[in-house]
C-alpha atoms as a PDB file:
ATOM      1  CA  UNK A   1       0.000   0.000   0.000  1.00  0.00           C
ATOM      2  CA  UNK A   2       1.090   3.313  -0.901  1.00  0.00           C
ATOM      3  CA  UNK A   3       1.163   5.913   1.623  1.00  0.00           C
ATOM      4  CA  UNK A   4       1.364   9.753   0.663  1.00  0.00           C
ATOM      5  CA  UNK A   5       2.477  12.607   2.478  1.00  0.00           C
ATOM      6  CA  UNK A   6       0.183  15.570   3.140  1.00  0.00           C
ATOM      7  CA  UNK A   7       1.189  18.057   0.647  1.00  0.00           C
ATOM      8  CA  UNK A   8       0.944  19.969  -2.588  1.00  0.00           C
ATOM      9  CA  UNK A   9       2.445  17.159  -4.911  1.00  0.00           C
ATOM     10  CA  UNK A  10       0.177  14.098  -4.427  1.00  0.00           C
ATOM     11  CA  UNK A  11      -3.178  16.790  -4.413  1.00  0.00           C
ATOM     12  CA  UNK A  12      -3.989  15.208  -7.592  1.00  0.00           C
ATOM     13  CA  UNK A  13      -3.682  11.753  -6.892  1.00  0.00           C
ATOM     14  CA  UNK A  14      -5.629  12.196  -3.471  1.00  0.00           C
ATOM     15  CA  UNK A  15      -8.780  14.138  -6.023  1.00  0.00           C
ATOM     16  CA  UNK A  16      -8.497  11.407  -8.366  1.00  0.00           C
ATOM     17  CA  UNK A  17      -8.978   8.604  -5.736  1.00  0.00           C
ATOM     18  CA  UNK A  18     -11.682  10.172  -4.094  1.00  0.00           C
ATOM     19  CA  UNK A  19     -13.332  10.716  -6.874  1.00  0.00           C
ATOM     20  CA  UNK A  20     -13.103   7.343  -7.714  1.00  0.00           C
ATOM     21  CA  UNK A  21     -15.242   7.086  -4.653  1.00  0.00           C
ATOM     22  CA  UNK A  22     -17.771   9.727  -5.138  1.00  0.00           C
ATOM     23  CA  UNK A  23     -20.342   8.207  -7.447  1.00  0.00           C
ATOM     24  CA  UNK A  24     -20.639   5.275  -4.555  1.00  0.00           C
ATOM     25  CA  UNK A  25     -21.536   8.379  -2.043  1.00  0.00           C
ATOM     26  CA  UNK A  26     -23.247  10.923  -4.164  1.00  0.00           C
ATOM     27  CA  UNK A  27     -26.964   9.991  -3.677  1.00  0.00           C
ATOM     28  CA  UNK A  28     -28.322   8.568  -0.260  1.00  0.00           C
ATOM     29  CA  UNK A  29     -29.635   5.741  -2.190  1.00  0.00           C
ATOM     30  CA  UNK A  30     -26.393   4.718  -4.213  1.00  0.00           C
ATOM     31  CA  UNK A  31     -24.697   5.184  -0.426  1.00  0.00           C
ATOM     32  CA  UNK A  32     -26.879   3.018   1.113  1.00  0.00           C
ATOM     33  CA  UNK A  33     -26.861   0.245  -1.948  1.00  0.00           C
ATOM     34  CA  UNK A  34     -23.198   0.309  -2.226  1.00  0.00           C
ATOM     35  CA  UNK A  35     -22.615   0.054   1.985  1.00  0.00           C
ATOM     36  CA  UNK A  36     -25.766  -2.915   2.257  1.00  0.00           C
ATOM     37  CA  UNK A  37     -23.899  -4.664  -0.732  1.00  0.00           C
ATOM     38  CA  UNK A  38     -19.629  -3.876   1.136  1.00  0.00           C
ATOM     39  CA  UNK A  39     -17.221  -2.348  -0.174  1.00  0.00           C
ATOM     40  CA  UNK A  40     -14.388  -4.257  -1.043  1.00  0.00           C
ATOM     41  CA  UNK A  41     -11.450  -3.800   1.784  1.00  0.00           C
ATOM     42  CA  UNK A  42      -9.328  -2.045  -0.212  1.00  0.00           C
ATOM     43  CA  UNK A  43     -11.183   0.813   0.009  1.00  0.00           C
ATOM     44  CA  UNK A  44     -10.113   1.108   3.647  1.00  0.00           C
ATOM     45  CA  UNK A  45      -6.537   1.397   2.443  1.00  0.00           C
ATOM     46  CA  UNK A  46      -7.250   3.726  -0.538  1.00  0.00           C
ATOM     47  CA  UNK A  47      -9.203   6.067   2.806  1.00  0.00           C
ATOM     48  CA  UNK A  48      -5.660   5.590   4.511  1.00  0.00           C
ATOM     49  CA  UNK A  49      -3.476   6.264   1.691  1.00  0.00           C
ATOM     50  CA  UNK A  50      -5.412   9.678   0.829  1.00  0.00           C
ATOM     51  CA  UNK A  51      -7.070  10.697   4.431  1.00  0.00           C
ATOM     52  CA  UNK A  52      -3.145  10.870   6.236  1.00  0.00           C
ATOM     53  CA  UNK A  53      -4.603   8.941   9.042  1.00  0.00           C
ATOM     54  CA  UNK A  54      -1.959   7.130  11.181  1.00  0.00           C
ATOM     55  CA  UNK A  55      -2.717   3.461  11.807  1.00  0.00           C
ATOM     56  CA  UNK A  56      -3.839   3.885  15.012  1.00  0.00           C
ATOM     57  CA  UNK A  57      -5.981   6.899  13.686  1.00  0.00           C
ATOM     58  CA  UNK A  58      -7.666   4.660  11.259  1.00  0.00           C
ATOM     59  CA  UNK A  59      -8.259   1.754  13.966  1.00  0.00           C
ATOM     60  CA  UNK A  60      -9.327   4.351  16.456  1.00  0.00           C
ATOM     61  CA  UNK A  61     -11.529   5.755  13.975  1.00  0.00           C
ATOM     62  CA  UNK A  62     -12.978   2.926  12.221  1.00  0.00           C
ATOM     63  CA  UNK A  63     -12.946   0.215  15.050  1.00  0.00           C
ATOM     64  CA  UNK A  64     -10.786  -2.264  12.780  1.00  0.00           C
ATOM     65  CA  UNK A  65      -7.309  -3.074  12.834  1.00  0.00           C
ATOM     66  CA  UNK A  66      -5.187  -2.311   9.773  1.00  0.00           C
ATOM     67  CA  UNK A  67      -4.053  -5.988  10.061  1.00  0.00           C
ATOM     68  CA  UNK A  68      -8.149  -7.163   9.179  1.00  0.00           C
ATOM     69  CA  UNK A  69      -8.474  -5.275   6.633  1.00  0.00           C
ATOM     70  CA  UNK A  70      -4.862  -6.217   5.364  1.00  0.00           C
ATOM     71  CA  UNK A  71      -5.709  -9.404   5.519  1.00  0.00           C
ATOM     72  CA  UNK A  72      -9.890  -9.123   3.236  1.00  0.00           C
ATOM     73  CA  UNK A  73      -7.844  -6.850   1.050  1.00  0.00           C
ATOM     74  CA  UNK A  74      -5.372  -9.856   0.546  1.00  0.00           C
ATOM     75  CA  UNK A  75      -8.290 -12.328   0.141  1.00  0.00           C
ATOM     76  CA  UNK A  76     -10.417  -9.752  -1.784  1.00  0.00           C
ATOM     77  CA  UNK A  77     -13.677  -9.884   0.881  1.00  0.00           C
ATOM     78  CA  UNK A  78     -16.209  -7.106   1.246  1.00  0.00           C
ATOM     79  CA  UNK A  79     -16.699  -5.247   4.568  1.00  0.00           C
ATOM     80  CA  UNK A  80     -19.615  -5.044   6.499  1.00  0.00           C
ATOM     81  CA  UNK A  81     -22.666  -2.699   5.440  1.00  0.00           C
ATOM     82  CA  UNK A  82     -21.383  -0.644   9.114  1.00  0.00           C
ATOM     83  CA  UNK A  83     -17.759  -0.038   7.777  1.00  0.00           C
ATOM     84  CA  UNK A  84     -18.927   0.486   4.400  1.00  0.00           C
ATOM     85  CA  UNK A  85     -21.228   3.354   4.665  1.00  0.00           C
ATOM     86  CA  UNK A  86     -18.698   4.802   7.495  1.00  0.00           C
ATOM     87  CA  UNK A  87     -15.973   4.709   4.652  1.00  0.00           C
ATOM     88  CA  UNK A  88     -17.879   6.294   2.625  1.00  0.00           C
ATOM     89  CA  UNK A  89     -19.128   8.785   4.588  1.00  0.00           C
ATOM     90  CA  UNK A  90     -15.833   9.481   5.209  1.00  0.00           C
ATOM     91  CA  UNK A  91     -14.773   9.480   1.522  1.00  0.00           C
ATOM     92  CA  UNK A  92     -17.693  12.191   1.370  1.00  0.00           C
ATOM     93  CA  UNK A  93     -16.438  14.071   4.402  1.00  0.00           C
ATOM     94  CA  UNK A  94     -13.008  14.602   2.989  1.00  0.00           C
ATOM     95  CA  UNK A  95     -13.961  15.830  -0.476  1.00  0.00           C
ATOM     96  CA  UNK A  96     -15.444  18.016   1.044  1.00  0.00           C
ATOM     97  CA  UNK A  97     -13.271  19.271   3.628  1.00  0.00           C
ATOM     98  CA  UNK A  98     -10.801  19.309   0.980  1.00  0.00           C
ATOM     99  CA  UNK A  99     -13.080  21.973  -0.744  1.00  0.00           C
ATOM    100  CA  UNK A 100     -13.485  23.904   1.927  1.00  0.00           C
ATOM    101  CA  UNK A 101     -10.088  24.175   2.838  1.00  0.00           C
ATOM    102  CA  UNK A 102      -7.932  23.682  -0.205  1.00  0.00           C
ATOM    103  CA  UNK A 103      -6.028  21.208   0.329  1.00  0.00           C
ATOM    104  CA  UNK A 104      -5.695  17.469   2.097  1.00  0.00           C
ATOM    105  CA  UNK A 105      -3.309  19.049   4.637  1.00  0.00           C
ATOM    106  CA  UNK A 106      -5.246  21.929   5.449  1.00  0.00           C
ATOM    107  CA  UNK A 107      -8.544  20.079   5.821  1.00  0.00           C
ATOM    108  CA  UNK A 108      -6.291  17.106   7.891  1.00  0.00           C
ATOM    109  CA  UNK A 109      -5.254  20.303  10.137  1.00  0.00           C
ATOM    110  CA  UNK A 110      -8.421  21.256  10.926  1.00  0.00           C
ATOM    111  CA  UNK A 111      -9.788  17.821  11.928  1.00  0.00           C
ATOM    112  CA  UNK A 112      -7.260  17.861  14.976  1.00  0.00           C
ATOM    113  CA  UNK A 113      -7.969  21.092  16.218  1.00  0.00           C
ATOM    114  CA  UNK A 114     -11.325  22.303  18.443  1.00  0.00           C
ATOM    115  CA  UNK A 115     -13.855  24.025  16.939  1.00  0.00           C
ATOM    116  CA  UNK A 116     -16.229  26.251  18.381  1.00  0.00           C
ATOM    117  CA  UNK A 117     -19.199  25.078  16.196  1.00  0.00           C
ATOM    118  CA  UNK A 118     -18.842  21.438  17.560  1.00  0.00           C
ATOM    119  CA  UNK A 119     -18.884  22.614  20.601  1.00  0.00           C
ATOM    120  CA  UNK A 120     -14.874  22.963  21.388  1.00  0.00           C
ATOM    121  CA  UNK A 121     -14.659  19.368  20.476  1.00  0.00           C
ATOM    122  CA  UNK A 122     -11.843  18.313  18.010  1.00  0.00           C
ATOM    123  CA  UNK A 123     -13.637  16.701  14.554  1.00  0.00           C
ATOM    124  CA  UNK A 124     -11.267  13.982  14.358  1.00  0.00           C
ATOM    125  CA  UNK A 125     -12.399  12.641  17.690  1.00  0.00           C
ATOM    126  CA  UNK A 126     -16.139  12.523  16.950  1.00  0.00           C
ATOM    127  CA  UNK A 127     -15.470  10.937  13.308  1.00  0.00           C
ATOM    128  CA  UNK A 128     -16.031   7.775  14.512  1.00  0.00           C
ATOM    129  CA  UNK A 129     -20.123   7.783  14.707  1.00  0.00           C
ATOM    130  CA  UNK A 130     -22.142   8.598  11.634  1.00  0.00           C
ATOM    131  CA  UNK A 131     -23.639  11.236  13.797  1.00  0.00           C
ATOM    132  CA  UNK A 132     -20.358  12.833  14.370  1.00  0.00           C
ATOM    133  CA  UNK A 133     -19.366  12.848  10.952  1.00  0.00           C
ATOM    134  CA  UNK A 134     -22.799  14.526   9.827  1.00  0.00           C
ATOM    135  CA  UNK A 135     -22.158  17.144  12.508  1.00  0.00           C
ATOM    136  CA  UNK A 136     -18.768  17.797  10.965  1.00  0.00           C
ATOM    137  CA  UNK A 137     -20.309  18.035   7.170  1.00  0.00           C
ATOM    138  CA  UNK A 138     -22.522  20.580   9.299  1.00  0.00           C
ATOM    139  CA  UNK A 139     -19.650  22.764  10.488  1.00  0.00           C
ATOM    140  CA  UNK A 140     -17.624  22.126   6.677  1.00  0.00           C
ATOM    141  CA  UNK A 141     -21.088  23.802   4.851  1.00  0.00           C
ATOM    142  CA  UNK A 142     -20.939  26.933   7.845  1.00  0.00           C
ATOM    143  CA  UNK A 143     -17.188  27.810   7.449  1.00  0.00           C
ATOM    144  CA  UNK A 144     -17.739  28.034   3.283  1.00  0.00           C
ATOM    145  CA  UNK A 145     -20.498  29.835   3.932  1.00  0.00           C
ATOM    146  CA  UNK A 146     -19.253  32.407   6.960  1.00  0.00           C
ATOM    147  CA  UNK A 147     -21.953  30.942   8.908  1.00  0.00           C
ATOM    148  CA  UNK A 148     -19.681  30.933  11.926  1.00  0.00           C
ATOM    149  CA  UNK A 149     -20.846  31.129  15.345  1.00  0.00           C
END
């Protein structure tokens, strides 16, 4: 698995992936087909390669171990309907936060840091409940709006 730095030069390559992803995520009802049928496991490792999680961000995040999904990647298996639509939520989230902010890093940046409109809580830490995600989507349409608390 390739792993890319946060920067300028792999921008591109991060757009392209996620984009790969987006017609999976951009209705509700293709979401919800595509995470009921699983999404094949290396989607997990595409979401690490482009999101700059750490490994233990990932397993923190997703409740999986980098090792499991190593190993269905390996075998080619689907993940549950659960991980799936959290993945792609996910995929969703960063594209985006990527928007928003220009850039992987700068969107990566802002996931560890509080923010008032979540209520001084860091993103990052609530990304790993579908609720918390939504609430970040939430903040991500107020800040490109100047909606700001």
């Amino acid at each position: 698995m390739k792993s890319y730095q946060l920067d300028d030069n792999n921008q591109n390559i991060v757009e392209e992936t996620i984009s790969f992803y987006h017609t999976l995520y951009d209705t509700p009802v293709s979401l919800l087909s595509v995470a009921k049928k699983g999404l094949r496991a290396k989607a997990a490792l595409d979401f690490i390669a482009v999101s700059g999680f750490t490994y233990d961000q990932f397993q923190e995040t997703f409740k999986t171990t980098v090792k499991t999904i190593q190993n269905y990647a390996g075998q080619d298996l689907k993940l549950d309907a659960a991980l799936s639509e959290k993945l792609l939520k996910s995929f969703s989230l960063f594209e985006q936060g990527i928007e928003v902010f220009g850039s992987v890093k700068a969107f990566h940046d802002w996931l560890k840091q509080p923010s008032i409109g979540l209520g001084d809580q860091i993103p990052f830490e609530i990304m790993d409940t579908i609720t918390g995600i939504t609430l970040i989507e939430e903040e991500l349409l107020r800040i490109a709006y100047g909606a700001l608390a």
